[in-house]
Protein backbone atom coordinates (compact mmCIF):
# COMPACT_ATOMS: atom_id res chain seq x y z
CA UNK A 1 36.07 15.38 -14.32
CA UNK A 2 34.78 16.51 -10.85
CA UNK A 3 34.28 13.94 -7.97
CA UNK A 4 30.66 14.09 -7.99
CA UNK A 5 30.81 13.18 -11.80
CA UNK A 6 33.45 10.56 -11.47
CA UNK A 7 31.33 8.78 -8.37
CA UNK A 8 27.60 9.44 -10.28
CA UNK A 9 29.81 7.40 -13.23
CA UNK A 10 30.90 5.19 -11.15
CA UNK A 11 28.06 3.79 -9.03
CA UNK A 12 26.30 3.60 -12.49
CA UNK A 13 29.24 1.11 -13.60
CA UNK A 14 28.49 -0.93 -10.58
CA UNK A 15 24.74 -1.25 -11.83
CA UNK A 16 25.40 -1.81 -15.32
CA UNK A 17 27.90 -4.57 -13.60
CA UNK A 18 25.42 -6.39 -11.40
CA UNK A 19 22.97 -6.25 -13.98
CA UNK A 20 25.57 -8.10 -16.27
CA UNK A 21 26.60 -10.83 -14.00
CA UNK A 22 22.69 -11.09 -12.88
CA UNK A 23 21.56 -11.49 -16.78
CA UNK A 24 24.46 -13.20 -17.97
CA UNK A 25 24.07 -15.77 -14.90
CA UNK A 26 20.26 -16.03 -15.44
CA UNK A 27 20.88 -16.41 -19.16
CA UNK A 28 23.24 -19.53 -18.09
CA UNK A 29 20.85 -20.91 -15.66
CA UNK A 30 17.98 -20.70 -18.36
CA UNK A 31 20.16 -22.34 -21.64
CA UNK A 32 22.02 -25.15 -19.86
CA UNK A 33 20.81 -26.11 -16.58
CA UNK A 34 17.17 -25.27 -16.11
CA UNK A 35 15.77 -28.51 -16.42
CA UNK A 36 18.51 -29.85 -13.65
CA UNK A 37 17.45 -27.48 -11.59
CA UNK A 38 13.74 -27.81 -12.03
CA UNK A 39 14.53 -31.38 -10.78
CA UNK A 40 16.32 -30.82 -8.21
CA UNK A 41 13.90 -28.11 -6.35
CA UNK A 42 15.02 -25.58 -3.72
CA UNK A 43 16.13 -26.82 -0.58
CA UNK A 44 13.28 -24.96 1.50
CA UNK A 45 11.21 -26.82 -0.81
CA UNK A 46 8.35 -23.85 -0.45
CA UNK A 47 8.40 -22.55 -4.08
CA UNK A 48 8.98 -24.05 -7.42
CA UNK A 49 11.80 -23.59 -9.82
CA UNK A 50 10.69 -20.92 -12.71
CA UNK A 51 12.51 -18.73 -14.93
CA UNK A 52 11.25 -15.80 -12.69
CA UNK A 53 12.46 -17.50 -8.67
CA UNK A 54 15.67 -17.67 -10.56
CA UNK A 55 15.79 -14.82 -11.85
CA UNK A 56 14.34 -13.16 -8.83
CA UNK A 57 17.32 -15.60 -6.60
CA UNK A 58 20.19 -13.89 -8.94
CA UNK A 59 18.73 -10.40 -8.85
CA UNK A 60 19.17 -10.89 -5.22
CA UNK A 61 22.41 -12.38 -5.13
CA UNK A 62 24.24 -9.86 -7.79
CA UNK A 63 22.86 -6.81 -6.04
CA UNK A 64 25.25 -7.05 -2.94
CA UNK A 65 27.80 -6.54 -6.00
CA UNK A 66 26.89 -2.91 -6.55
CA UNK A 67 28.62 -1.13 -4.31
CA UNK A 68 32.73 -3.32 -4.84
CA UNK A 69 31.95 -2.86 -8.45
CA UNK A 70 30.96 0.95 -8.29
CA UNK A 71 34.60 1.46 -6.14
CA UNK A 72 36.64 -0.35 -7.85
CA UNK A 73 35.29 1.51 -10.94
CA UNK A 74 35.93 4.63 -9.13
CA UNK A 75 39.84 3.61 -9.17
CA UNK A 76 40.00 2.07 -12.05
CA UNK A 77 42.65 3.87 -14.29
CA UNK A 78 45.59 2.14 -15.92
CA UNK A 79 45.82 -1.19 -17.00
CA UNK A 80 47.03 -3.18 -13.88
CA UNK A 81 44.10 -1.42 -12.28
CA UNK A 82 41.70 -2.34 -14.95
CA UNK A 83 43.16 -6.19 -15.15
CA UNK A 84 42.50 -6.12 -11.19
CA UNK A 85 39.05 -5.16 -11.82
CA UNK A 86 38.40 -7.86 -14.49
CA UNK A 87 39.48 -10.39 -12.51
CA UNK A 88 37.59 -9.54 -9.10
CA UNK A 89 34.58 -8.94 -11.37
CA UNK A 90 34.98 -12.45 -12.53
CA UNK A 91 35.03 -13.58 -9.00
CA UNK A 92 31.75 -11.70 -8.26
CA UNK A 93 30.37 -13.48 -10.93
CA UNK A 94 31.47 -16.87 -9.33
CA UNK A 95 30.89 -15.84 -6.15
CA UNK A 96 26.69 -15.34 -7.34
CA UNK A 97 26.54 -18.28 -9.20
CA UNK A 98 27.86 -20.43 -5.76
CA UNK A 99 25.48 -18.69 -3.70
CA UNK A 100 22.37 -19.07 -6.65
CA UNK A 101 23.51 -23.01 -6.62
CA UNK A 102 23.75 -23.36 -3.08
CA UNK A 103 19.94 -22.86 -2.76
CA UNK A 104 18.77 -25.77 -4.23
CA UNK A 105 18.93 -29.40 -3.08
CA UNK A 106 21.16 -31.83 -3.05
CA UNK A 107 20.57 -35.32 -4.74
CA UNK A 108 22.21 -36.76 -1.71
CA UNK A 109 19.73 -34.88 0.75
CA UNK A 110 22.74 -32.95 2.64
CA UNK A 111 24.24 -29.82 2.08
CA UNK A 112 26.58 -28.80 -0.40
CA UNK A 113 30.42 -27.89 0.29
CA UNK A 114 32.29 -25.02 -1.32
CA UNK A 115 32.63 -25.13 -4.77
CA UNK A 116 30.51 -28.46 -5.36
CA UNK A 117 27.46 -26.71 -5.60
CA UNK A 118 28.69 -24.95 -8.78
CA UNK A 119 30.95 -27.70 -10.69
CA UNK A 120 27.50 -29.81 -9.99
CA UNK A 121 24.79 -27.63 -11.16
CA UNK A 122 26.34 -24.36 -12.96
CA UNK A 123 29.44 -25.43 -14.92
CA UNK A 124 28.43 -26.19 -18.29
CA UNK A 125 32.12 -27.06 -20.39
CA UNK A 126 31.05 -24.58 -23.50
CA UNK A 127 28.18 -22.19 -22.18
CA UNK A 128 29.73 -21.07 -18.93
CA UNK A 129 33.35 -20.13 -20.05
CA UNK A 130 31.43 -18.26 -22.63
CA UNK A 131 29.36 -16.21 -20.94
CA UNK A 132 31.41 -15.79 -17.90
CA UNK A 133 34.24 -14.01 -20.47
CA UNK A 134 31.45 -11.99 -22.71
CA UNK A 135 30.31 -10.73 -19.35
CA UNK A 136 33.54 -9.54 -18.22
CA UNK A 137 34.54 -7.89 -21.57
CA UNK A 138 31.29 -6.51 -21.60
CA UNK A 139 32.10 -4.81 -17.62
CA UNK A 140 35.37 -3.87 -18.71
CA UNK A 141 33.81 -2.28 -22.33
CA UNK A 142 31.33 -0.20 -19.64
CA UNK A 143 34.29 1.13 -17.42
CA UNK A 144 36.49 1.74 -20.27
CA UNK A 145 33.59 4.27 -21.43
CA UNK A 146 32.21 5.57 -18.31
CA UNK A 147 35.02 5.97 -16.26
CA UNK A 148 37.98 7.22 -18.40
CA UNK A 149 39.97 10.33 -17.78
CA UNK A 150 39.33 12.78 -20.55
CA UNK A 151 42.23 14.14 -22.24
């Protein structure tokens, strides 16, 4: 496979990853917590909660995923490589869902510390463990077509 194949491959893995934890995340947001949410408001309080601000919040918060995914795809290759990958994928997918939750307000009026944000609003015991592991065996499905070695 020449390099210009093998990155064109690649940077399309990191889109087709984004656009998993962005769906996959929206998806969540939509089937278990939307009414919480809705409740809650943003914490600029300048917009209301809709299926399209969130979608349009974790659109913007996956996208800065692109470019770590579409590397790391570019390296992937054995299986310690590819376990790696799964694993810092599923951090990306944390790491959106923290930011997404950190937007809206608290019930206390403050601010929200790490990791409260998205044990409080996000974590859902049967939905998120769910889609969180589809959507990483769906990334590693992707790379495991698009970027393998031929031969």
């Amino acid at each position: 496979m020449r390099p210009a194949e093998r990155a064109s491959r690649a940077l399309g893995a990191g889109l087709i990853g984004a656009a998993l934890v962005a769906l996959t995340l929206w998806a969540h947001l939509m089937l278990g917590n939307f009414d919480t949410l809705a409740g809650l408001g943003y914490a600029e309080r300048a917009r209301a909660v809709t299926g399209l601000s969130l979608a349009f919040d974790v659109a913007k918060a996956s996208a800065i995923l692109i470019l770590p995914l579409a590397l790391l795809a570019a390296i992937s290759g054995p299986w310690p490589l590819r376990a790696l990958l799964a694993a810092l994928f599923a951090l990306g997918w944390y790491w959106v869902a923290e930011r997404v939750a950190s937007g809206f307000a608290s019930a206390t009026g403050g601010g929200w510390l790490p990791g409260e944000a998205f044990a409080s609003l996000i974590y859902r015991p049967g939905l998120t463990p769910a889609l969180w592991g589809g959507a990483v065996l769906a990334f590693l499905c992707v790379i495991w077509r698009l970027c393998r070695r031929p031969g």
